[in-house]
PDB file of N, CA and C in Angstrom:
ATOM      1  N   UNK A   1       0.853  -1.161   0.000  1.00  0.00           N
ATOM      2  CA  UNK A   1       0.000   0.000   0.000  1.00  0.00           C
ATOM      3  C   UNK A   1       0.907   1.234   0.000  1.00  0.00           C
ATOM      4  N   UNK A   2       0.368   1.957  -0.883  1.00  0.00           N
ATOM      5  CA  UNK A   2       1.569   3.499  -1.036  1.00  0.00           C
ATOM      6  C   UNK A   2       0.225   4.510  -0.777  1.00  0.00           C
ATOM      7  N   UNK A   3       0.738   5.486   0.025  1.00  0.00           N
ATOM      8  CA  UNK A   3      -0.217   7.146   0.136  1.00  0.00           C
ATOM      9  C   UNK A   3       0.429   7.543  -0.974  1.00  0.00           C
ATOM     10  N   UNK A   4      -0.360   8.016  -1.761  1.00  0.00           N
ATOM     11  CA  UNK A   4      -0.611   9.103  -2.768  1.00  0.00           C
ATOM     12  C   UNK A   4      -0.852  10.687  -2.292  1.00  0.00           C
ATOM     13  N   UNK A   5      -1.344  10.920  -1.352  1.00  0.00           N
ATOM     14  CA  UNK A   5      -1.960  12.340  -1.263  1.00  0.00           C
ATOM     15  C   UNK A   5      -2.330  12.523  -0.153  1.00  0.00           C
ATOM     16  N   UNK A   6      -2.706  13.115   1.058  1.00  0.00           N
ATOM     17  CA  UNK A   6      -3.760  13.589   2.269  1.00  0.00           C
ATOM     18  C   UNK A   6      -3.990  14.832   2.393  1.00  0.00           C
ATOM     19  N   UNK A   7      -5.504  14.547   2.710  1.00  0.00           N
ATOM     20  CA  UNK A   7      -6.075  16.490   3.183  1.00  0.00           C
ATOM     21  C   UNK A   7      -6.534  16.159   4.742  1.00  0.00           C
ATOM     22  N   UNK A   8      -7.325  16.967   5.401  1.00  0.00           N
ATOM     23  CA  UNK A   8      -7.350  17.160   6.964  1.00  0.00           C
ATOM     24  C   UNK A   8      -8.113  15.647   7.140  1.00  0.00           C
ATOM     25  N   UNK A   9      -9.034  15.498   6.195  1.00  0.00           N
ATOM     26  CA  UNK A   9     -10.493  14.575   6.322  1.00  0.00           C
ATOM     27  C   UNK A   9     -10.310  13.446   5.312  1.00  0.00           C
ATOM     28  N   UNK A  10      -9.558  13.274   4.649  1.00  0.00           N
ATOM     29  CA  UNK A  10      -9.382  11.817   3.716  1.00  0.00           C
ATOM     30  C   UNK A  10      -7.617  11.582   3.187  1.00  0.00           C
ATOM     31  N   UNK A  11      -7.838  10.449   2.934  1.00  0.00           N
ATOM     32  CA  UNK A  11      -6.204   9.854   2.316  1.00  0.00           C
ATOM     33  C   UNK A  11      -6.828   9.666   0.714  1.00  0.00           C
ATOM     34  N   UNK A  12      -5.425   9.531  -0.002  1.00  0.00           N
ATOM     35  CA  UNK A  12      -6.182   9.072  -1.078  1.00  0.00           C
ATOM     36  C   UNK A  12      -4.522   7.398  -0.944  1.00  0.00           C
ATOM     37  N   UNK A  13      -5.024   6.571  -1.574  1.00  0.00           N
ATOM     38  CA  UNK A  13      -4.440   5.719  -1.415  1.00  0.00           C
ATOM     39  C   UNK A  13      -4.215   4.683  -2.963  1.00  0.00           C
ATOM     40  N   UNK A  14      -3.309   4.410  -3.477  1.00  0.00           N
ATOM     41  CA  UNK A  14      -2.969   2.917  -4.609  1.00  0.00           C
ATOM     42  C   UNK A  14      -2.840   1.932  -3.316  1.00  0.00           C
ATOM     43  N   UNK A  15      -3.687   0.812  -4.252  1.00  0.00           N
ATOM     44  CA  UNK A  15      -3.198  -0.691  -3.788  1.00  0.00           C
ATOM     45  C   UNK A  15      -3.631  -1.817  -4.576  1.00  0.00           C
ATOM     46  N   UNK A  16      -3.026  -2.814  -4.592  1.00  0.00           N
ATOM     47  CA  UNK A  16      -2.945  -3.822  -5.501  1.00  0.00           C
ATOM     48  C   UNK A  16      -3.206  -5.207  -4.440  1.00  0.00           C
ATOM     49  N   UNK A  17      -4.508  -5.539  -5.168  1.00  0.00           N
ATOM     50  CA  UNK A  17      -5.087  -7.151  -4.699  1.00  0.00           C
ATOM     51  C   UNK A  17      -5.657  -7.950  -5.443  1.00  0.00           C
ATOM     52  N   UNK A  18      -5.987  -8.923  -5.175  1.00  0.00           N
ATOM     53  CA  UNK A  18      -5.996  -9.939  -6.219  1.00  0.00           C
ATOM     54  C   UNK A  18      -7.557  -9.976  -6.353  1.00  0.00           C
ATOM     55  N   UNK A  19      -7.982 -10.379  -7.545  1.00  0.00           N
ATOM     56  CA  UNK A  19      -9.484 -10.036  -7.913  1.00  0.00           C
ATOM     57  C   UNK A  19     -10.574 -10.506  -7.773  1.00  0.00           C
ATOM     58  N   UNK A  20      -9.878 -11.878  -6.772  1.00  0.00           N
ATOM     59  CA  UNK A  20     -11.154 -12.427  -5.852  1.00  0.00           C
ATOM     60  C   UNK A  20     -11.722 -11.893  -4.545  1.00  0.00           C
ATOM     61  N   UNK A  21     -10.945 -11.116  -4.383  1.00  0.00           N
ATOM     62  CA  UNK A  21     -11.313  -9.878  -3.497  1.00  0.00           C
ATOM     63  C   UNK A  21     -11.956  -8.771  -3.869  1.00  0.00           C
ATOM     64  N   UNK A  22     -13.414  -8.376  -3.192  1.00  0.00           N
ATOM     65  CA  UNK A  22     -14.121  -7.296  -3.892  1.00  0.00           C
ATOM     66  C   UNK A  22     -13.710  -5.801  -3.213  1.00  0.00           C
ATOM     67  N   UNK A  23     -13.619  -4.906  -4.277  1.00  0.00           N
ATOM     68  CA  UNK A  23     -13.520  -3.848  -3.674  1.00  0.00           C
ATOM     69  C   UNK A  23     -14.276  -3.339  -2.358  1.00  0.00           C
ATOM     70  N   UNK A  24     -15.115  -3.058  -2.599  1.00  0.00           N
ATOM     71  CA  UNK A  24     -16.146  -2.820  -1.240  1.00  0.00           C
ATOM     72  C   UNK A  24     -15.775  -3.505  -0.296  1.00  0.00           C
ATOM     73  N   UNK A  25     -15.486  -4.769  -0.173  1.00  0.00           N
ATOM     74  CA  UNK A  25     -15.163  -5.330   1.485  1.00  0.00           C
ATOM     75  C   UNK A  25     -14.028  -5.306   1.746  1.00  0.00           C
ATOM     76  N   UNK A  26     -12.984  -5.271   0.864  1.00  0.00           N
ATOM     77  CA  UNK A  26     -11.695  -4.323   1.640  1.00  0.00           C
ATOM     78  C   UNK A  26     -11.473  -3.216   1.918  1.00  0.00           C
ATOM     79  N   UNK A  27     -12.422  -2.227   1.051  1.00  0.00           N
ATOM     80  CA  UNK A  27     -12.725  -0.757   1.723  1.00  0.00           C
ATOM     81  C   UNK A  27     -13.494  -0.694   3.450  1.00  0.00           C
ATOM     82  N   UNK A  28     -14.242  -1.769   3.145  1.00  0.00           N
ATOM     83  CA  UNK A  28     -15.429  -2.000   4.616  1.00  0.00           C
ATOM     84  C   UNK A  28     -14.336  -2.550   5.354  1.00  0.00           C
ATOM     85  N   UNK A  29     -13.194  -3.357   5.588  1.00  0.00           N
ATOM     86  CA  UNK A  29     -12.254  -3.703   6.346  1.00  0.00           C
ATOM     87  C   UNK A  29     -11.709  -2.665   6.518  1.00  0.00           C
ATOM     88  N   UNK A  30     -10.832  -1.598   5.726  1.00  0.00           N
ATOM     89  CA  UNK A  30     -10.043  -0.685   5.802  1.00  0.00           C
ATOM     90  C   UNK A  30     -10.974   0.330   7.053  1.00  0.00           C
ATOM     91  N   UNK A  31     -12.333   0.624   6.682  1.00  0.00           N
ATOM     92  CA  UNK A  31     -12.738   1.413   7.218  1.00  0.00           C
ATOM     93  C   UNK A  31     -12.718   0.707   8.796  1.00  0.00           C
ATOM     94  N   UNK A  32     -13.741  -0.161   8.775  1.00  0.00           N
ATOM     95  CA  UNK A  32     -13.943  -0.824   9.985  1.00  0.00           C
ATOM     96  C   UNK A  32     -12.931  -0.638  10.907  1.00  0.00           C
ATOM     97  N   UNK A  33     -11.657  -1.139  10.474  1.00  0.00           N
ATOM     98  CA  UNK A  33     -10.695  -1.458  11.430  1.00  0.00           C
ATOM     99  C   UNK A  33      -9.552   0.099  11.917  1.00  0.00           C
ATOM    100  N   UNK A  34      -9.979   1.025  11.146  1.00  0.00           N
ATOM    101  CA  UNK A  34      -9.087   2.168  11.381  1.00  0.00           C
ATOM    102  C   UNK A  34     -10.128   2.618  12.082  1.00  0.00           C
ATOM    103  N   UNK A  35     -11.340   3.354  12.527  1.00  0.00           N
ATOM    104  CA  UNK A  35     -12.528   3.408  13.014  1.00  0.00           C
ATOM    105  C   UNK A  35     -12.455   2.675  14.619  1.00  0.00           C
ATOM    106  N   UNK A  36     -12.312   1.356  14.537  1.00  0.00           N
ATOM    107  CA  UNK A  36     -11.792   0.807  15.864  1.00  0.00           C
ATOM    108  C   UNK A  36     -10.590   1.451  16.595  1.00  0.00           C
ATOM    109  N   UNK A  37      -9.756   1.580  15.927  1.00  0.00           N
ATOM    110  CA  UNK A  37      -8.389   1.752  16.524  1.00  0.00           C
ATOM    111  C   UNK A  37      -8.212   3.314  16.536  1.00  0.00           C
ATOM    112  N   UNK A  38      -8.909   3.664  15.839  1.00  0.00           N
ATOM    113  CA  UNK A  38      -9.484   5.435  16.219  1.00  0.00           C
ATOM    114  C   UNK A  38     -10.271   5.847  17.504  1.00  0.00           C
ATOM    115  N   UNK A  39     -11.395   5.308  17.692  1.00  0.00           N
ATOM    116  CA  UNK A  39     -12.019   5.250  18.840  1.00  0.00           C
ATOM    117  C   UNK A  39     -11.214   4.690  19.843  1.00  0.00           C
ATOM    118  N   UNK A  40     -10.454   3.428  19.984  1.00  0.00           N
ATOM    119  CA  UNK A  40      -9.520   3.055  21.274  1.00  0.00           C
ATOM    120  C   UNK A  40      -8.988   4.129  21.532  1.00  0.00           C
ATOM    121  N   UNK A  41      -7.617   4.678  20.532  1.00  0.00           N
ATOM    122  CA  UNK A  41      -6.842   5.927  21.179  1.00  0.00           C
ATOM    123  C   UNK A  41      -7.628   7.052  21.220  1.00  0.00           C
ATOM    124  N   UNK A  42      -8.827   7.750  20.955  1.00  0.00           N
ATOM    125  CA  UNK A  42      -9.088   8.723  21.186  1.00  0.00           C
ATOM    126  C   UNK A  42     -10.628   8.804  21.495  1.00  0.00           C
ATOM    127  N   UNK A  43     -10.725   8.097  22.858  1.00  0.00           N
ATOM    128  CA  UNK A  43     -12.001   8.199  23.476  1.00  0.00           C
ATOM    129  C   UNK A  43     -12.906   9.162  23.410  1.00  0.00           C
ATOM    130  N   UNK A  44     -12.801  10.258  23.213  1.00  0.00           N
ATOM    131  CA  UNK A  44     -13.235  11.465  22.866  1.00  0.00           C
ATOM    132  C   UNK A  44     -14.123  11.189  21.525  1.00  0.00           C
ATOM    133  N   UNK A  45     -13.603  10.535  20.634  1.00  0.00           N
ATOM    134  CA  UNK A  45     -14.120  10.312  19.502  1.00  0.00           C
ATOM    135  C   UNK A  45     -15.944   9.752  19.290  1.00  0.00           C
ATOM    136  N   UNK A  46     -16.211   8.830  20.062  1.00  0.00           N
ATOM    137  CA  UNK A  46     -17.142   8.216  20.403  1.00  0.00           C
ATOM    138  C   UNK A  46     -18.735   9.424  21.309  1.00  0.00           C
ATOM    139  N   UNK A  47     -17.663  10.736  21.717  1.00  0.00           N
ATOM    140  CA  UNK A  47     -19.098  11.321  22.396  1.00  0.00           C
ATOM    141  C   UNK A  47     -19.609  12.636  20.833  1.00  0.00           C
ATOM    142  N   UNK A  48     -18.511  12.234  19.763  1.00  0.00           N
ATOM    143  CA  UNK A  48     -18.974  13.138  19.222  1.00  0.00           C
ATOM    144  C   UNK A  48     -19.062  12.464  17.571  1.00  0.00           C
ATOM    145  N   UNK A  49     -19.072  11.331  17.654  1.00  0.00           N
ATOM    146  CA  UNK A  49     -19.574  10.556  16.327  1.00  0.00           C
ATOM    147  C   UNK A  49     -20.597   9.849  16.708  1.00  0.00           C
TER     148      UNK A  49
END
């Protein structure tokens, strides 16, 4: 996975997977799991999402 770009509120990102893998549920992983580990370190996060 290589960053391409960031602004305050999104990444933009290249990555290369194999095509039995659907886009959407590695985006829904990507999200899911940064989302978790966002909320752990920054408890704060949770009274205002």
């Amino acid at each position: 996975m290589e960053t391409i770009g960031f602004e305050s509120d999104h990444v933009h990102m290249v990555m290369v997977m194999p095509p039995k893998y659907a886009i959407a549920d590695v985006i829904g992983q990507l999200k899911s799991q940064s989302s978790s580990r966002l909320r752990k370190k920054f408890t704060w996060l949770s009274k205002v999402y």
